[in-house]
PDB file of N, CA and C in Angstrom:
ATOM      1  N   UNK A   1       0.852  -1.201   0.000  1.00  0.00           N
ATOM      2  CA  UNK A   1       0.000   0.000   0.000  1.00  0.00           C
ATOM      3  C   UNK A   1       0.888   1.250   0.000  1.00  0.00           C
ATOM      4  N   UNK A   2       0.679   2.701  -0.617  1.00  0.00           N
ATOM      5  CA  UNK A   2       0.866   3.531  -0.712  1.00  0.00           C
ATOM      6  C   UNK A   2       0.825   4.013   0.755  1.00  0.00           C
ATOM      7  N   UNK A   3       2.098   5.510   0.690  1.00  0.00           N
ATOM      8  CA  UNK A   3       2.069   6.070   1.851  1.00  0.00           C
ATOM      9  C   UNK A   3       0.431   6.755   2.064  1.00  0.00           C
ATOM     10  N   UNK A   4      -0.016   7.453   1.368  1.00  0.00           N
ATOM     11  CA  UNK A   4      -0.751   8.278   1.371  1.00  0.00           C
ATOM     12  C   UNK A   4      -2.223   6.932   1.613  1.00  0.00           C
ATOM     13  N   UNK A   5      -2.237   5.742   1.507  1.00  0.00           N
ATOM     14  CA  UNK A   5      -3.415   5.167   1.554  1.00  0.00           C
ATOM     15  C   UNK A   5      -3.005   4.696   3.368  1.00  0.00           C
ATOM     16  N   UNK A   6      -1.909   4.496   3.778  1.00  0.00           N
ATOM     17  CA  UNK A   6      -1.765   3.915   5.283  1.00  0.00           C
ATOM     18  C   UNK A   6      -2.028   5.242   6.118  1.00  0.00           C
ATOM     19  N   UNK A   7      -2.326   6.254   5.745  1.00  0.00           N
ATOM     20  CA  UNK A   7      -2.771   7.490   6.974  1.00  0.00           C
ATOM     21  C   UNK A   7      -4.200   7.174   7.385  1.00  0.00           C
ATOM     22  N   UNK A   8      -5.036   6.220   6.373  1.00  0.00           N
ATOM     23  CA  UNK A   8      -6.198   5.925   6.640  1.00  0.00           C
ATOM     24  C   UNK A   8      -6.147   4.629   8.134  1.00  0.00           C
ATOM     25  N   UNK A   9      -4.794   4.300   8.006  1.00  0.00           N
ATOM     26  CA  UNK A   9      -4.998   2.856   9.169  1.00  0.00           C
ATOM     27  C   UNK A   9      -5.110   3.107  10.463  1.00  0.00           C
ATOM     28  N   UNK A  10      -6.272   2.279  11.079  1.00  0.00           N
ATOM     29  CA  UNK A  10      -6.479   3.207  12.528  1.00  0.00           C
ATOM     30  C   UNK A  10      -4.862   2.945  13.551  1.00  0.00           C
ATOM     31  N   UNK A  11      -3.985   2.562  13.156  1.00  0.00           N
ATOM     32  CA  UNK A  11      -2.602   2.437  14.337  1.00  0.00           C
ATOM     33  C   UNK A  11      -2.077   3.487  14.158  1.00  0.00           C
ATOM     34  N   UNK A  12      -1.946   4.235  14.972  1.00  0.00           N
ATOM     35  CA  UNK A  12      -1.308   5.625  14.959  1.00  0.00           C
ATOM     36  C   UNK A  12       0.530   5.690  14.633  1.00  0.00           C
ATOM     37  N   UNK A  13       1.413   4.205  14.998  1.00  0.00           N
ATOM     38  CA  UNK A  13       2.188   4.427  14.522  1.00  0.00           C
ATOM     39  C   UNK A  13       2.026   3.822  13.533  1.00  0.00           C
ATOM     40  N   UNK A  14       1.234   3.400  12.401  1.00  0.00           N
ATOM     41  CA  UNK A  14       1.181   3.112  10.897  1.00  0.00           C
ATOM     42  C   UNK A  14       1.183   4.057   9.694  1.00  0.00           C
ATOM     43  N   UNK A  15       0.099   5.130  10.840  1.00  0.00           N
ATOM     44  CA  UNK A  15       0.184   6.726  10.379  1.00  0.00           C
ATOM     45  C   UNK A  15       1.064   7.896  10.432  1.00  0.00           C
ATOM     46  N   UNK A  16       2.076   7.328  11.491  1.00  0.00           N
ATOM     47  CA  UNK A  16       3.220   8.136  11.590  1.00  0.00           C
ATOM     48  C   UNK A  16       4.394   8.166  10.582  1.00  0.00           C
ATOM     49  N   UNK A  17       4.643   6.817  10.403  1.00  0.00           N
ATOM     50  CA  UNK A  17       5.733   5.898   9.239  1.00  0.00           C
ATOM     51  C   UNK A  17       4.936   6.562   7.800  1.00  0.00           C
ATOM     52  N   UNK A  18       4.228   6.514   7.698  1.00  0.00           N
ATOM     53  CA  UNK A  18       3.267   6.405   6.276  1.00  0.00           C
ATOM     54  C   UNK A  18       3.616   8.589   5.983  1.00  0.00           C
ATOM     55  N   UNK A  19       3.412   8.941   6.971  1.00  0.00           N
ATOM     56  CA  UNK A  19       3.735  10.670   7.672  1.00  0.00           C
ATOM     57  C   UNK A  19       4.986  10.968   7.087  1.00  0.00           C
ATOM     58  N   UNK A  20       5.899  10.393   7.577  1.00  0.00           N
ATOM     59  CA  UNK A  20       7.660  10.323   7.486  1.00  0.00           C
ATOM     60  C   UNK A  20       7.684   9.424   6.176  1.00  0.00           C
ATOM     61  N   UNK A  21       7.052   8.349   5.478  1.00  0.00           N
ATOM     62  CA  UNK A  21       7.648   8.389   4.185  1.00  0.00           C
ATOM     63  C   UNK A  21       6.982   9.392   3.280  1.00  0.00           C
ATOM     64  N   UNK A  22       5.672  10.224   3.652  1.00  0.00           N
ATOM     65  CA  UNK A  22       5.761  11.199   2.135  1.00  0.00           C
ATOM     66  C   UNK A  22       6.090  12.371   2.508  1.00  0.00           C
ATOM     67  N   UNK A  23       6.427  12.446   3.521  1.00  0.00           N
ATOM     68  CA  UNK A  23       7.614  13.888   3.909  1.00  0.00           C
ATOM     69  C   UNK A  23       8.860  13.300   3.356  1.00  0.00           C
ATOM     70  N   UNK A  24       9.640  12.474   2.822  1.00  0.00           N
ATOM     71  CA  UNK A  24      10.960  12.449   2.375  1.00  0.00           C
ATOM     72  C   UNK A  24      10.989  11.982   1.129  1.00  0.00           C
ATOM     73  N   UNK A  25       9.616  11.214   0.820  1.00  0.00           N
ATOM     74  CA  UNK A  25       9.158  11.547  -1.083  1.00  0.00           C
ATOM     75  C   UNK A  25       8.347  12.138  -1.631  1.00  0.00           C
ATOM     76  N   UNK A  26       6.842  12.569  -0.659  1.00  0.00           N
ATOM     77  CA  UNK A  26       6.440  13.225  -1.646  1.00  0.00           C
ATOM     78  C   UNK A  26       6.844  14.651  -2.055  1.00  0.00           C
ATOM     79  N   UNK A  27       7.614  15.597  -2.394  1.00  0.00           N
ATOM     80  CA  UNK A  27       7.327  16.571  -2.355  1.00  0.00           C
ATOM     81  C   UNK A  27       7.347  17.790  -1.866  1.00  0.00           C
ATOM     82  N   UNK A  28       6.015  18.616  -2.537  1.00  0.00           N
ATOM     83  CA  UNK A  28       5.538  19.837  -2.055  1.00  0.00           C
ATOM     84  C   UNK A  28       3.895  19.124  -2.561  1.00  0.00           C
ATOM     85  N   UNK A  29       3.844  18.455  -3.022  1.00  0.00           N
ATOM     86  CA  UNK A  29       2.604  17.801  -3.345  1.00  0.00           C
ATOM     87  C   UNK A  29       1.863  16.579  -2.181  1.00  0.00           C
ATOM     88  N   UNK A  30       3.672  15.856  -1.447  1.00  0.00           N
ATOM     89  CA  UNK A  30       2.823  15.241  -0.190  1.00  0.00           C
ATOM     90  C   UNK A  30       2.702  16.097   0.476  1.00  0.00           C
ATOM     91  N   UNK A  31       2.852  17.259   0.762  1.00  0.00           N
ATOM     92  CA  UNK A  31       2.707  17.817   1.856  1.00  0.00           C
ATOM     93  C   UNK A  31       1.356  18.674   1.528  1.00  0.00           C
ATOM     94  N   UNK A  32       1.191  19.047   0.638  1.00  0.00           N
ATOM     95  CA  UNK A  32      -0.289  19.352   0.723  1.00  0.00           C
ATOM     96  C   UNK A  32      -1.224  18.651   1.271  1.00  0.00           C
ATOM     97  N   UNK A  33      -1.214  16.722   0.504  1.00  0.00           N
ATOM     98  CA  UNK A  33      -2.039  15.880   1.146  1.00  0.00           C
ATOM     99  C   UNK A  33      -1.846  15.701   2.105  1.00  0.00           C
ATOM    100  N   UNK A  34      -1.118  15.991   2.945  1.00  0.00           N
ATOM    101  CA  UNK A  34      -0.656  16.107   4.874  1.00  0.00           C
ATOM    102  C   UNK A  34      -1.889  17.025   4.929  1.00  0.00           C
ATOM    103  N   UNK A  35      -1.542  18.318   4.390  1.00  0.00           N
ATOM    104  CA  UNK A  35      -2.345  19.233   5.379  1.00  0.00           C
ATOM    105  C   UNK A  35      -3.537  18.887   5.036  1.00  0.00           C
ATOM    106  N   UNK A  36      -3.975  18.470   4.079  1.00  0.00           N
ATOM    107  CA  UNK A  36      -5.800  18.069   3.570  1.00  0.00           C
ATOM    108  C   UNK A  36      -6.151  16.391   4.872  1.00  0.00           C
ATOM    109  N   UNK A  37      -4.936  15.649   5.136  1.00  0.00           N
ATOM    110  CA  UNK A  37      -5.212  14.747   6.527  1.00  0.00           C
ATOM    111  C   UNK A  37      -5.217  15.565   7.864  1.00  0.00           C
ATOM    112  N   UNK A  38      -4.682  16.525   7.781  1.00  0.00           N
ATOM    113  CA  UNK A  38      -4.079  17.473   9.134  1.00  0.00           C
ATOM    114  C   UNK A  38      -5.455  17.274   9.920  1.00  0.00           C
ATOM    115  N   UNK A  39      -6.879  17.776   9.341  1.00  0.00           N
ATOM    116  CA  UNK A  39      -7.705  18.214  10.351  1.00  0.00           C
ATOM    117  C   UNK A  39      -8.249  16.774  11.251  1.00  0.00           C
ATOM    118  N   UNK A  40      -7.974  15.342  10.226  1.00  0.00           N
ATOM    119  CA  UNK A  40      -8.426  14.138  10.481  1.00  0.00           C
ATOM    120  C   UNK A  40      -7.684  13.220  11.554  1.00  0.00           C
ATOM    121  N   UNK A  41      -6.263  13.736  11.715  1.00  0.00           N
ATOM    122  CA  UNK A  41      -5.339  12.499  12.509  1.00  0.00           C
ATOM    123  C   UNK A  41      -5.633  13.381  13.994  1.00  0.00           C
ATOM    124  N   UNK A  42      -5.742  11.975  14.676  1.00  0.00           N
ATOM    125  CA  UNK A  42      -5.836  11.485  15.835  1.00  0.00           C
ATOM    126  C   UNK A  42      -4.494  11.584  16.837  1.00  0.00           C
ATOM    127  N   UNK A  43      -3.818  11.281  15.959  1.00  0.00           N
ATOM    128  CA  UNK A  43      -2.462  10.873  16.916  1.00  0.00           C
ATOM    129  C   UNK A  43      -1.659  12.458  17.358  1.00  0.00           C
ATOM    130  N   UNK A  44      -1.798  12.935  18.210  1.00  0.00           N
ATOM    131  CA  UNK A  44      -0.406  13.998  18.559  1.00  0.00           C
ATOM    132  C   UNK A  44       0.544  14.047  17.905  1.00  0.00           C
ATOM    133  N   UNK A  45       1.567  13.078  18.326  1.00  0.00           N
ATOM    134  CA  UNK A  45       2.347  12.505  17.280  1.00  0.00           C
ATOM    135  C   UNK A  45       2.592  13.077  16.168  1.00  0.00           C
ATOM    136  N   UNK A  46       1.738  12.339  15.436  1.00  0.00           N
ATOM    137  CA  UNK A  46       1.484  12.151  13.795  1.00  0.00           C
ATOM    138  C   UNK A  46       1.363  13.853  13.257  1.00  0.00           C
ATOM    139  N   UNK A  47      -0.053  14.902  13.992  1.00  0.00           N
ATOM    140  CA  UNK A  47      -0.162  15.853  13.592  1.00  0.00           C
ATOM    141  C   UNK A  47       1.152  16.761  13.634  1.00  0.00           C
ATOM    142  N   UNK A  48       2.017  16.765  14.842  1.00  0.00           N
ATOM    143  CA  UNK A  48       3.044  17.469  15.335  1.00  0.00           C
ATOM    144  C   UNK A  48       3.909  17.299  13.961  1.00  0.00           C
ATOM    145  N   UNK A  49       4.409  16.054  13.388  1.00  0.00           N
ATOM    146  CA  UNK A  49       4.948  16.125  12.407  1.00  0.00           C
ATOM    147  C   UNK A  49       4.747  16.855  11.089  1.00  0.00           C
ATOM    148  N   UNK A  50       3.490  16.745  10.906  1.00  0.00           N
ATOM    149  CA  UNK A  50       2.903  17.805  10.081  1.00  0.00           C
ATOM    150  C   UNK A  50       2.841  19.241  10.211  1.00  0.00           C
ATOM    151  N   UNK A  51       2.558  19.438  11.194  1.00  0.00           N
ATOM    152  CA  UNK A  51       2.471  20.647  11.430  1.00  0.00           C
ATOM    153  C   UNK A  51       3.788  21.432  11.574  1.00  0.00           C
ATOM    154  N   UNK A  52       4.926  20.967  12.187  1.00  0.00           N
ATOM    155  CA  UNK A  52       6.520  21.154  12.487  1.00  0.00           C
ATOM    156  C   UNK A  52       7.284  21.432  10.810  1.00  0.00           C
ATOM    157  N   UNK A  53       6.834  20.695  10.473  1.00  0.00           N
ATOM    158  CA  UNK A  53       7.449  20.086   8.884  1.00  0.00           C
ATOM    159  C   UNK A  53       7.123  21.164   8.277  1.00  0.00           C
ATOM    160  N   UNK A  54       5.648  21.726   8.305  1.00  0.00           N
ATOM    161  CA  UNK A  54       5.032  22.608   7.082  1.00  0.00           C
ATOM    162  C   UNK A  54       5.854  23.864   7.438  1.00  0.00           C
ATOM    163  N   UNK A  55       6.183  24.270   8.929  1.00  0.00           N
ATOM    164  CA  UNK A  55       6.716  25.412   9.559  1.00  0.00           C
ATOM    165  C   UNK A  55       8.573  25.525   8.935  1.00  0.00           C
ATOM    166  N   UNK A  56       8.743  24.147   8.850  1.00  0.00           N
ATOM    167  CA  UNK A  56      10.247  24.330   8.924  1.00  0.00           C
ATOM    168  C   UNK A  56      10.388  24.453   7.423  1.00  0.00           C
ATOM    169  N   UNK A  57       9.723  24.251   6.821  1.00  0.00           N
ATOM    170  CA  UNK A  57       9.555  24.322   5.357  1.00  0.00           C
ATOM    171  C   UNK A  57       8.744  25.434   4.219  1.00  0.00           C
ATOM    172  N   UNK A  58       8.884  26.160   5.531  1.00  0.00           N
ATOM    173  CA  UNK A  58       7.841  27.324   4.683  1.00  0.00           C
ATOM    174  C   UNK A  58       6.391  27.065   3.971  1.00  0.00           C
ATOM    175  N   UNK A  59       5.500  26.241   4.059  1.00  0.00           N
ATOM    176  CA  UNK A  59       4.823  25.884   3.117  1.00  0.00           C
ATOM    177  C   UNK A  59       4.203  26.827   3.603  1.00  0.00           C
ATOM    178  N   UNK A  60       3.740  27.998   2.693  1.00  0.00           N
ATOM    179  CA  UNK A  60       2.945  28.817   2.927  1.00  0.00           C
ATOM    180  C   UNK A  60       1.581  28.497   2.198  1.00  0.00           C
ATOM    181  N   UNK A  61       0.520  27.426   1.868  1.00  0.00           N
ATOM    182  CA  UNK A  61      -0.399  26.808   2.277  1.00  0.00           C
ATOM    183  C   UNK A  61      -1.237  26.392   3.161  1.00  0.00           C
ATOM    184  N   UNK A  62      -0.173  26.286   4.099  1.00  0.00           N
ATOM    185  CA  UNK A  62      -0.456  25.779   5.094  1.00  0.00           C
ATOM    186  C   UNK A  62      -1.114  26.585   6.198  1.00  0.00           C
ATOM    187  N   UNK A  63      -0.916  27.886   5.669  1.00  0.00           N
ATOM    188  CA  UNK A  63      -1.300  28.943   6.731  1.00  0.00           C
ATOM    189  C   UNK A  63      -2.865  29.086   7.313  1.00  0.00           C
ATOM    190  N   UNK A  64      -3.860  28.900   6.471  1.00  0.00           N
ATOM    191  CA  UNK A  64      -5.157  28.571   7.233  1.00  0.00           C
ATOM    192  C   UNK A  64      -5.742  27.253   7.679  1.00  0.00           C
ATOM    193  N   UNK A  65      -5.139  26.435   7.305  1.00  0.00           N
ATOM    194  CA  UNK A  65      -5.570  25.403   7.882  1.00  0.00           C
ATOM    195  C   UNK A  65      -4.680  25.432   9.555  1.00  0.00           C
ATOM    196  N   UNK A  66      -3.170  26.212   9.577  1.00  0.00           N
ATOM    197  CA  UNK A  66      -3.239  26.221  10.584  1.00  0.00           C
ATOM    198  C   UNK A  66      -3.401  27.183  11.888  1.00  0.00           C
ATOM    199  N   UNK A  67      -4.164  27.804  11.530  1.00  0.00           N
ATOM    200  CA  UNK A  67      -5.115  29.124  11.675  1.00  0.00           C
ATOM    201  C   UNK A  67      -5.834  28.500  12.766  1.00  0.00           C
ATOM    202  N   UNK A  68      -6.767  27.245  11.694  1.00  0.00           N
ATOM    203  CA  UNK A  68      -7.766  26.773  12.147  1.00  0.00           C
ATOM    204  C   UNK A  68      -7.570  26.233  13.298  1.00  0.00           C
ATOM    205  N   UNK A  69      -6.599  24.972  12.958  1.00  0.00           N
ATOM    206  CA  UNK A  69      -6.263  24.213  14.334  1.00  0.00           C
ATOM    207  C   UNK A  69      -5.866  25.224  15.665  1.00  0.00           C
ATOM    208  N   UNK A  70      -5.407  26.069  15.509  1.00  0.00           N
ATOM    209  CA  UNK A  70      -4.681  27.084  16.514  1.00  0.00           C
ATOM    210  C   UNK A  70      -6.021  27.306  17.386  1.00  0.00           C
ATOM    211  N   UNK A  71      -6.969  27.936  16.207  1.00  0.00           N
ATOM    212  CA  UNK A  71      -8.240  28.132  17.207  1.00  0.00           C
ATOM    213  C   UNK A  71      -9.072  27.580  17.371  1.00  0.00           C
ATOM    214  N   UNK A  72      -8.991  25.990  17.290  1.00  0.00           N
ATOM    215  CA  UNK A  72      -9.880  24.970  17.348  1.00  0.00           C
ATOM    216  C   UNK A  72      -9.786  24.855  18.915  1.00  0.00           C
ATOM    217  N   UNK A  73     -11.059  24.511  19.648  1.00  0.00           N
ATOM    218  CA  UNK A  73     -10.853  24.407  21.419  1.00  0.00           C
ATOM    219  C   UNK A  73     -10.604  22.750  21.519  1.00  0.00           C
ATOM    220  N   UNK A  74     -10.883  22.081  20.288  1.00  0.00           N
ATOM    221  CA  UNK A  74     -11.038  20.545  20.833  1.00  0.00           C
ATOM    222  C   UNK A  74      -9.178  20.350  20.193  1.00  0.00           C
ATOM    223  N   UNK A  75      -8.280  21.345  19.952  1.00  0.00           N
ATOM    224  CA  UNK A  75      -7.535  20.519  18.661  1.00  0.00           C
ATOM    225  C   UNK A  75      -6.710  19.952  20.193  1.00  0.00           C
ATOM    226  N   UNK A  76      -5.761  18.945  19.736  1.00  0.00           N
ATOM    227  CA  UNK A  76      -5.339  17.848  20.925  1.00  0.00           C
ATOM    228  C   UNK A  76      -4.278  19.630  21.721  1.00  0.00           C
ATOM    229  N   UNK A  77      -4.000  19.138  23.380  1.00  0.00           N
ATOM    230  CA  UNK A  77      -3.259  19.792  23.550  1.00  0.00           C
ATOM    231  C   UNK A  77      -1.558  19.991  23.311  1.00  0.00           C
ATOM    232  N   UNK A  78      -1.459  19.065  22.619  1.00  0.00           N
ATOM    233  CA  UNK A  78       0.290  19.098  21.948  1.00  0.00           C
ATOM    234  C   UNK A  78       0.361  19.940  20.988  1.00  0.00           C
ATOM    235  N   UNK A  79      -0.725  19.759  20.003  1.00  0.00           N
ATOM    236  CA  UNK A  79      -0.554  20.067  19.142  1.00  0.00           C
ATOM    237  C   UNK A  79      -0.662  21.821  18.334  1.00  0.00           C
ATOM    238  N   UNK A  80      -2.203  22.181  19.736  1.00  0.00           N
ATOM    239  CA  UNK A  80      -2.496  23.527  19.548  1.00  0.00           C
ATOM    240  C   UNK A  80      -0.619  24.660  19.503  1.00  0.00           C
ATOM    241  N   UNK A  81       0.096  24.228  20.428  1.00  0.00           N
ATOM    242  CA  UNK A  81       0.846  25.286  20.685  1.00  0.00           C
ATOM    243  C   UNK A  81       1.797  25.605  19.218  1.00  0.00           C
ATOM    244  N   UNK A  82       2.111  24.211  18.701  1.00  0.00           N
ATOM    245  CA  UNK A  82       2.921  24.407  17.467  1.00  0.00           C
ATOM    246  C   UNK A  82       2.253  25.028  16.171  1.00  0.00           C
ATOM    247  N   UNK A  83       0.805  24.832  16.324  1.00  0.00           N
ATOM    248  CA  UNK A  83      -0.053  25.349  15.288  1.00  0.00           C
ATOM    249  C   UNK A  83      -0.324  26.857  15.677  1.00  0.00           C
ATOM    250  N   UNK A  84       0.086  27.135  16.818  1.00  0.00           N
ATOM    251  CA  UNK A  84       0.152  28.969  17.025  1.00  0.00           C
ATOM    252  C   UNK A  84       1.369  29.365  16.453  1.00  0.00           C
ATOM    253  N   UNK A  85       2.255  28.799  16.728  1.00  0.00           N
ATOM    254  CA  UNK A  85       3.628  29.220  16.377  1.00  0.00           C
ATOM    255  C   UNK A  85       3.973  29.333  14.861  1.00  0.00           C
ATOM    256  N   UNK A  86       3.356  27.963  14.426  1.00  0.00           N
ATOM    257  CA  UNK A  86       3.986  27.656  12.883  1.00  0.00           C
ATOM    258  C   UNK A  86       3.486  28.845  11.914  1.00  0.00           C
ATOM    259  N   UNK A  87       2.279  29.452  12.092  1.00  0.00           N
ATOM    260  CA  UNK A  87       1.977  30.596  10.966  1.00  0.00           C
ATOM    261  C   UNK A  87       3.196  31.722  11.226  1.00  0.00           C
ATOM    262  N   UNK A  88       3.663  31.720  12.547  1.00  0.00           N
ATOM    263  CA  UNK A  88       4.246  33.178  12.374  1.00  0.00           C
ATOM    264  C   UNK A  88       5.959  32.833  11.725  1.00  0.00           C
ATOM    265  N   UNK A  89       6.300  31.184  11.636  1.00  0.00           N
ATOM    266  CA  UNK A  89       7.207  30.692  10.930  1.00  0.00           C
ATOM    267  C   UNK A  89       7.280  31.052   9.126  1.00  0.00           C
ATOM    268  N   UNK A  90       5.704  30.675   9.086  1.00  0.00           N
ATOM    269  CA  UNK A  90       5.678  30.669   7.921  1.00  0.00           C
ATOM    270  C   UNK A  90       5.584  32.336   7.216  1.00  0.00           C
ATOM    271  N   UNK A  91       4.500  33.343   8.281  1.00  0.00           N
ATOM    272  CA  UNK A  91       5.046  34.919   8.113  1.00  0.00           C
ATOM    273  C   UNK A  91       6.009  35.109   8.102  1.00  0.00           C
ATOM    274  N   UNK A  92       7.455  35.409   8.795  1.00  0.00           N
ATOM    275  CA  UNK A  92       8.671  35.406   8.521  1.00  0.00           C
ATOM    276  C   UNK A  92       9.238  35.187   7.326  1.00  0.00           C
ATOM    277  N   UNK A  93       8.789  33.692   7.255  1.00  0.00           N
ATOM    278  CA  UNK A  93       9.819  32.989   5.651  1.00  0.00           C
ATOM    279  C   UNK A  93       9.048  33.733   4.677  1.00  0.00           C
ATOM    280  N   UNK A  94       8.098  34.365   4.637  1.00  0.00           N
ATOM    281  CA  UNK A  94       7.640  35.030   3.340  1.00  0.00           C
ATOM    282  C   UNK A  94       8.190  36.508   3.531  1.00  0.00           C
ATOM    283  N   UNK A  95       8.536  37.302   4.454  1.00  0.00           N
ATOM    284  CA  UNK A  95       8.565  38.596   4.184  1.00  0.00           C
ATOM    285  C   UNK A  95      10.046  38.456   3.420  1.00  0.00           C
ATOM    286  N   UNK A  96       9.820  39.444   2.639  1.00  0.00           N
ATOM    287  CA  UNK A  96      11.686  40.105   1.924  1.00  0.00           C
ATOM    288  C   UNK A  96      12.644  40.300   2.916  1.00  0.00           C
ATOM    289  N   UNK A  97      13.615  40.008   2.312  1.00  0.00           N
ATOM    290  CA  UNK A  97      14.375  40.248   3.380  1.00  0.00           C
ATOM    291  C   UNK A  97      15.352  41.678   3.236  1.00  0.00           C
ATOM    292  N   UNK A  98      15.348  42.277   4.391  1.00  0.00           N
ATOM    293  CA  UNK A  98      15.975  43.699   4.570  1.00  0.00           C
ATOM    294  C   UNK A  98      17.167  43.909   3.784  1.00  0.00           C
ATOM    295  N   UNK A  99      16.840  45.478   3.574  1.00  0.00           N
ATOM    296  CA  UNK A  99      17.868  45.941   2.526  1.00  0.00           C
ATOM    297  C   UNK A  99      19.131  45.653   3.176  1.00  0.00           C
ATOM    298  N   UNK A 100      20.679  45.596   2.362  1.00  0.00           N
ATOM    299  CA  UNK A 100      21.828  45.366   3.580  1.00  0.00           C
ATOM    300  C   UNK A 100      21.843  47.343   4.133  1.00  0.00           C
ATOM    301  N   UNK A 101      22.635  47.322   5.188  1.00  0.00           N
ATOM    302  CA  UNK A 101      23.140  48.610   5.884  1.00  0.00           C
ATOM    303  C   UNK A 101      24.019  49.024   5.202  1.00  0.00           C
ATOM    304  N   UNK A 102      23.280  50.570   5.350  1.00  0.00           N
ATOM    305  CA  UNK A 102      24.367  51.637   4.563  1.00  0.00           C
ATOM    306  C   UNK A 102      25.386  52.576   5.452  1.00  0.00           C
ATOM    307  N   UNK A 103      26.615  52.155   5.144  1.00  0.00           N
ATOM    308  CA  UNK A 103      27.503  52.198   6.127  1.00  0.00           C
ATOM    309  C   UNK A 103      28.496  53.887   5.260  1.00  0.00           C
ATOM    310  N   UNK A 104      27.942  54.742   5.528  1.00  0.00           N
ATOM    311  CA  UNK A 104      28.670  56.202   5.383  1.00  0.00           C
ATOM    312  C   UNK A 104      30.080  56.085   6.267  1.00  0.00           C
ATOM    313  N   UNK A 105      31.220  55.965   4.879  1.00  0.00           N
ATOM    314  CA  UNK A 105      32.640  55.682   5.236  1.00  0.00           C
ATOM    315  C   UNK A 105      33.323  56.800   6.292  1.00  0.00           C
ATOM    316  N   UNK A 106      32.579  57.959   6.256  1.00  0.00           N
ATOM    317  CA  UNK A 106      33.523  59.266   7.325  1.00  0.00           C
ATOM    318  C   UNK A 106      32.437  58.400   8.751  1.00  0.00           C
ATOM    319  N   UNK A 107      31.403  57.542   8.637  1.00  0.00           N
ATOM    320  CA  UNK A 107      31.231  57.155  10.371  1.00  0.00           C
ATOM    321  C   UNK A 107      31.778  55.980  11.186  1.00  0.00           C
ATOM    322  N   UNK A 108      32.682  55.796   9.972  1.00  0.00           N
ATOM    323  CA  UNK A 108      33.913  54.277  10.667  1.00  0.00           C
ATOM    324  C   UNK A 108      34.609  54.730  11.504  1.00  0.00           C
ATOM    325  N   UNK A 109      35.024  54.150  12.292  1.00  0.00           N
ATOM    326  CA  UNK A 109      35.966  54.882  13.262  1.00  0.00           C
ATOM    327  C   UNK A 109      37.073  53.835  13.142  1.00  0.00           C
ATOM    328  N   UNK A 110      38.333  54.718  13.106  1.00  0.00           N
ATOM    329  CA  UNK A 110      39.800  53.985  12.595  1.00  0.00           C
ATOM    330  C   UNK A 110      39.755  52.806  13.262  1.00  0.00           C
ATOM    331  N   UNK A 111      40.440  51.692  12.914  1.00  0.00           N
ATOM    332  CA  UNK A 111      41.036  50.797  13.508  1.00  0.00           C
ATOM    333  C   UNK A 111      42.306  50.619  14.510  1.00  0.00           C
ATOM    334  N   UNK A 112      42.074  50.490  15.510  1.00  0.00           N
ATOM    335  CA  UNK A 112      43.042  50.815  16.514  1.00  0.00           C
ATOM    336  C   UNK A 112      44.726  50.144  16.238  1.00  0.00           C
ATOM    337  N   UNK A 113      44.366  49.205  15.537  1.00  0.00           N
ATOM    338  CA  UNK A 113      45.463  48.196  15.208  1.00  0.00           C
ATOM    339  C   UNK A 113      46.544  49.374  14.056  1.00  0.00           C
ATOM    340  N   UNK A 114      46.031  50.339  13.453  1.00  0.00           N
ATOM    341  CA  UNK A 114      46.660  50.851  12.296  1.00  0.00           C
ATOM    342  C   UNK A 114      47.016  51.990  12.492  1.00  0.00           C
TER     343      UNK A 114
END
């Protein structure tokens, strides 16, 4: 069986393994189908991986679904805290990043060595 068909198996570590093989093949395409399982798995565990993964990876997709979980009252308690955190991971990795500093050569101050 396919990774993506064993997230359906009720053993939570069947769903974890099945988690961890299409995070290291599928993609940017398994990881969508993560987040379309995200609202369904059971396991702490299992979601944490998902949810950690999408953060460390920028998937900026991922951002309302984990919106949702953040403000879900039933979502498990492991899991709510990383789903607060991970959007502002994923805000970060999208903003531009700052111009470099403009360093006006008369405000150097000599080098003591010279």
């Amino acid at each position: 069986t396919s990774p993506l068909e064993r997230l359906h198996d009720p053993r939570p570590a069947v769903r974890r393994i099945a988690i961890m093989d299409v995070l290291r093949d599928g993609g940017e395409a398994g990881l969508s189908a993560l987040l379309t399982h995200l609202p369904r798995e059971t396991d702490d565990r299992a979601a944490l991986l998902i949810v950690r993964t999408c953060a460390e990876r920028h998937h900026q997709p991922a951002s309302p679904i984990l919106a949702q979980l953040r403000d879900n009252a039933a979502a498990p308690a492991a899991v709510a805290p990383a789903a607060l955190l991970a959007p502002d991971a994923l805000e970060v990795a999208a903003r531009p990043a700052p111009p470099p500093p403009v360093v006006d050569p008369d405000d150097v101050e000599p080098d003591e060595d010279t």
